[in-house]
Protein backbone atom coordinates (compact mmCIF):
# COMPACT_ATOMS: atom_id res chain seq x y z
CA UNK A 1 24.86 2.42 -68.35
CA UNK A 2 26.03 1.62 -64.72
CA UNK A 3 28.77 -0.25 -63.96
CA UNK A 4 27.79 -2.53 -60.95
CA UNK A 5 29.30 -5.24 -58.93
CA UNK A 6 27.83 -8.32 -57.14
CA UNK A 7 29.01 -10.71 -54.63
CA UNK A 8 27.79 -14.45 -55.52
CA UNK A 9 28.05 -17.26 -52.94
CA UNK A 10 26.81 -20.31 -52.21
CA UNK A 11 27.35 -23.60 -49.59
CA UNK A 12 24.51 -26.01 -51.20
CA UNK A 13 26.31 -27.54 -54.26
CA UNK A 14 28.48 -24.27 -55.19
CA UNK A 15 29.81 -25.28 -58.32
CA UNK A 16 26.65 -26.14 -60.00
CA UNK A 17 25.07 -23.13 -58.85
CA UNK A 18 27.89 -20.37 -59.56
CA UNK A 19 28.51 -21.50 -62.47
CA UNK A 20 24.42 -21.61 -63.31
CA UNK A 21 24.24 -17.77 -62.13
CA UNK A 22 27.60 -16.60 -63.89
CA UNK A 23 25.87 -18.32 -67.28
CA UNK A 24 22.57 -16.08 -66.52
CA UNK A 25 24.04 -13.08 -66.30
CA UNK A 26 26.29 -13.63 -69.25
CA UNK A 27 22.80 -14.01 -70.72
CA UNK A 28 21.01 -10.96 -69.60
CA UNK A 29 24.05 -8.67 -69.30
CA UNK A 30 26.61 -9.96 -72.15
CA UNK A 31 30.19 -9.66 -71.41
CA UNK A 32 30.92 -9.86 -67.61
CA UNK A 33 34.06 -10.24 -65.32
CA UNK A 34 34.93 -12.60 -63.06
CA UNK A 35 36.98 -12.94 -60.02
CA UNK A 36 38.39 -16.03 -59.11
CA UNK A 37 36.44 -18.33 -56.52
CA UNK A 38 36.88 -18.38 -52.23
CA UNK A 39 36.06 -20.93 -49.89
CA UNK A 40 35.54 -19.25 -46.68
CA UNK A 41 33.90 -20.33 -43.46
CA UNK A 42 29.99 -19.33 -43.19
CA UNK A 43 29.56 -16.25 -41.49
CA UNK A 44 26.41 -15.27 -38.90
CA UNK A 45 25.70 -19.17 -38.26
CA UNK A 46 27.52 -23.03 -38.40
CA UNK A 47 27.20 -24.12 -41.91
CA UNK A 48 29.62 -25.61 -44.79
CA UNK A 49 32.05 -23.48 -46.43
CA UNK A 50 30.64 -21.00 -48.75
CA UNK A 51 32.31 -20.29 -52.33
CA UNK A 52 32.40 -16.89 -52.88
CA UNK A 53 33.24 -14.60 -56.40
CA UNK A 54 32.28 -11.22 -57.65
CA UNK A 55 30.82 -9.81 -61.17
CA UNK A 56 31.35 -6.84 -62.87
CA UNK A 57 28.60 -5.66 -65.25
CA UNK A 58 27.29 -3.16 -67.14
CA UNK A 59 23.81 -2.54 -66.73
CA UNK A 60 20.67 0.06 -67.73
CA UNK A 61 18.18 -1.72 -65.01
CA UNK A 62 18.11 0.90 -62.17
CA UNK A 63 19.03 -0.45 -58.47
CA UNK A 64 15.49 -1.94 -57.35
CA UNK A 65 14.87 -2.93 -60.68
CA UNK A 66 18.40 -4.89 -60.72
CA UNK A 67 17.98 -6.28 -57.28
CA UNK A 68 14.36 -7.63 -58.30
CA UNK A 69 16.08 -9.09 -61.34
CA UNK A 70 18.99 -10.71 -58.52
CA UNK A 71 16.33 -12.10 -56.94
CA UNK A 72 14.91 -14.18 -59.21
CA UNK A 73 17.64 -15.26 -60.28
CA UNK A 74 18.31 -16.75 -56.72
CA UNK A 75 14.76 -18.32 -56.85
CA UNK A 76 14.85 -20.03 -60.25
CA UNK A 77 18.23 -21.85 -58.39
CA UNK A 78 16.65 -22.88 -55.24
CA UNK A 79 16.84 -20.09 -53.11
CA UNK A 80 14.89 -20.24 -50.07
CA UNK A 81 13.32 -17.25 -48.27
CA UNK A 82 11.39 -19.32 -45.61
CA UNK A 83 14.40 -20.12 -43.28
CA UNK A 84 16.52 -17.94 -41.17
CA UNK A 85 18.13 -15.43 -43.61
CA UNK A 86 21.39 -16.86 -42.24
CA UNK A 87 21.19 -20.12 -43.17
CA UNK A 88 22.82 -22.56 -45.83
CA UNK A 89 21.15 -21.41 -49.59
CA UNK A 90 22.01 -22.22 -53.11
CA UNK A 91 22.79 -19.14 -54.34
CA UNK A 92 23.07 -15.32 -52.54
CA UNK A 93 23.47 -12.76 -54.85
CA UNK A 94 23.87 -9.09 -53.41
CA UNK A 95 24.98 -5.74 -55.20
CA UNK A 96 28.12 -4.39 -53.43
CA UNK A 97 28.58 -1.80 -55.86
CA UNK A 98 26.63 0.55 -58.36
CA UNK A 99 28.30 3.53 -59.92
CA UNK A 100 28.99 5.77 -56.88
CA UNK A 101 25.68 5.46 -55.20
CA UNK A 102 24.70 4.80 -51.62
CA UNK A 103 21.37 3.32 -51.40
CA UNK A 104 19.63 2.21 -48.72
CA UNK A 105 15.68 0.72 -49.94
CA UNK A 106 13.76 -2.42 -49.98
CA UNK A 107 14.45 -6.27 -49.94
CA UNK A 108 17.85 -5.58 -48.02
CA UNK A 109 18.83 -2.95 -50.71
CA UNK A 110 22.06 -1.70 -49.38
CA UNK A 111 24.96 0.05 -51.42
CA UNK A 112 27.75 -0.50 -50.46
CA UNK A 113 27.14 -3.47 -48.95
CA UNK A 114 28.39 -3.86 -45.18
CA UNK A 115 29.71 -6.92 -45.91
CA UNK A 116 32.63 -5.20 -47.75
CA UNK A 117 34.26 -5.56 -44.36
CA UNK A 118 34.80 -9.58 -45.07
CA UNK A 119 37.32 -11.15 -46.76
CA UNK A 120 34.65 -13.24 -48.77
CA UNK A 121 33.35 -9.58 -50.36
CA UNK A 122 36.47 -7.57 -50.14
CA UNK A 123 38.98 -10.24 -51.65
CA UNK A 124 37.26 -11.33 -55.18
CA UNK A 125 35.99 -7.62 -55.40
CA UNK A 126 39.83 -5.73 -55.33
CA UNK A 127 40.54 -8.73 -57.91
CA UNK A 128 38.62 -7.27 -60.38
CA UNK A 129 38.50 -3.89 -59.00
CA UNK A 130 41.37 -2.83 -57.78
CA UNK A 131 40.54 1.02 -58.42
CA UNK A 132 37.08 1.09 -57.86
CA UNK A 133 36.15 3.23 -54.48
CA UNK A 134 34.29 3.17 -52.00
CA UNK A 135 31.63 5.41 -52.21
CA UNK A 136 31.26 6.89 -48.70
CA UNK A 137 35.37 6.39 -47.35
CA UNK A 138 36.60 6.89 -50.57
CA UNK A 139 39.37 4.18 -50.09
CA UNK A 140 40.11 1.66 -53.62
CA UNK A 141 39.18 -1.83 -52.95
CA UNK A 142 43.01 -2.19 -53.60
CA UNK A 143 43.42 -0.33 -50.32
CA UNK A 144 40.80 -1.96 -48.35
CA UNK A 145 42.36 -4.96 -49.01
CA UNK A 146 45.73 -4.09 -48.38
CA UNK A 147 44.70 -2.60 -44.76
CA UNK A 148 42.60 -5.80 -44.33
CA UNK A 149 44.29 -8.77 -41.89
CA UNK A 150 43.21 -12.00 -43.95
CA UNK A 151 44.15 -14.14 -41.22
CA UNK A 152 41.34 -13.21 -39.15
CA UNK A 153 38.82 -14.57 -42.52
CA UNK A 154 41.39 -16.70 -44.20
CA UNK A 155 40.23 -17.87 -48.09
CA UNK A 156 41.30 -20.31 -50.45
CA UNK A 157 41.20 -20.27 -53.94
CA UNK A 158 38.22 -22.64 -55.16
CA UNK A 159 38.34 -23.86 -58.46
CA UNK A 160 34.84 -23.52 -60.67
């Protein structure tokens, strides 16, 4: 078993569709943890606020596998793939982490995920993973944080 996080966000009805995604993978993966929920400013184009959390899981699906799984997930809740990839969506669902691995493979496979480096990643993840590191800097999430100036990305706790 791998122990993986995710980053889940949306800006098209957030609450309905968090809360949607967080019951699937209870589902499919059983006992899960859950950061609280940001509201954060959309990043790489003008759209409402996104709500942002992260999941920890256990899983046995391999990477690909696990990201094809993620994105279905996103499609069964209205997720749509013919607009701008930075555009307002109902649900985005990436892997940040998995185990210790560094990945780089198809459908925008990338672990870690680069967007580690925003507050809207970073935040919920050192919330429920405080120890877990980086697997190329080596840094804790606790750390990243900690070094991280949240005024230039503030967040606001959401409530789901």
């Amino acid at each position: 078993m791998a122990r993986v996080y995710l980053s889940l966000g949306s800006n098209v009805e957030p609450q309905r569709y968090l809360k949607a995604a967080l019951d699937e993978l209870r589902a499919r993966f059983g006992a899960i943890t859950v950061s609280p929920a940001y509201r954060s400013r959309s990043v790489g184009f003008d759209g409402a606020d996104f709500v942002n959390l992260a999941v920890g899981l256990d899983t046995e699906l391999e990477p690909i596998a696990l990201n094809d799984w993620l994105h279905a997930l996103e499609d069964r809740h209205g997720r749509r793939r013919d607009v701008p990839r930075y555009s307002d969506r109902t649900l985005d669902v990436d892997i940040v982490l998995y185990d210790e691995r560094v990945i780089d493979g198809p459908g925008h496979l990338q672990i870690p995920r680069k967007e580690l480096r925003h507050a809207f990643v970073l935040k919920p993840l050192a919330d429920i993973a405080p120890v877990a590191r980086h697997p190329v800097g080596g840094q804790t999430m606790a750390e990243l944080w900690a070094a991280f100036p949240p005024e230039c990305e503030p967040l606001t706790v959401e409530p789901l």
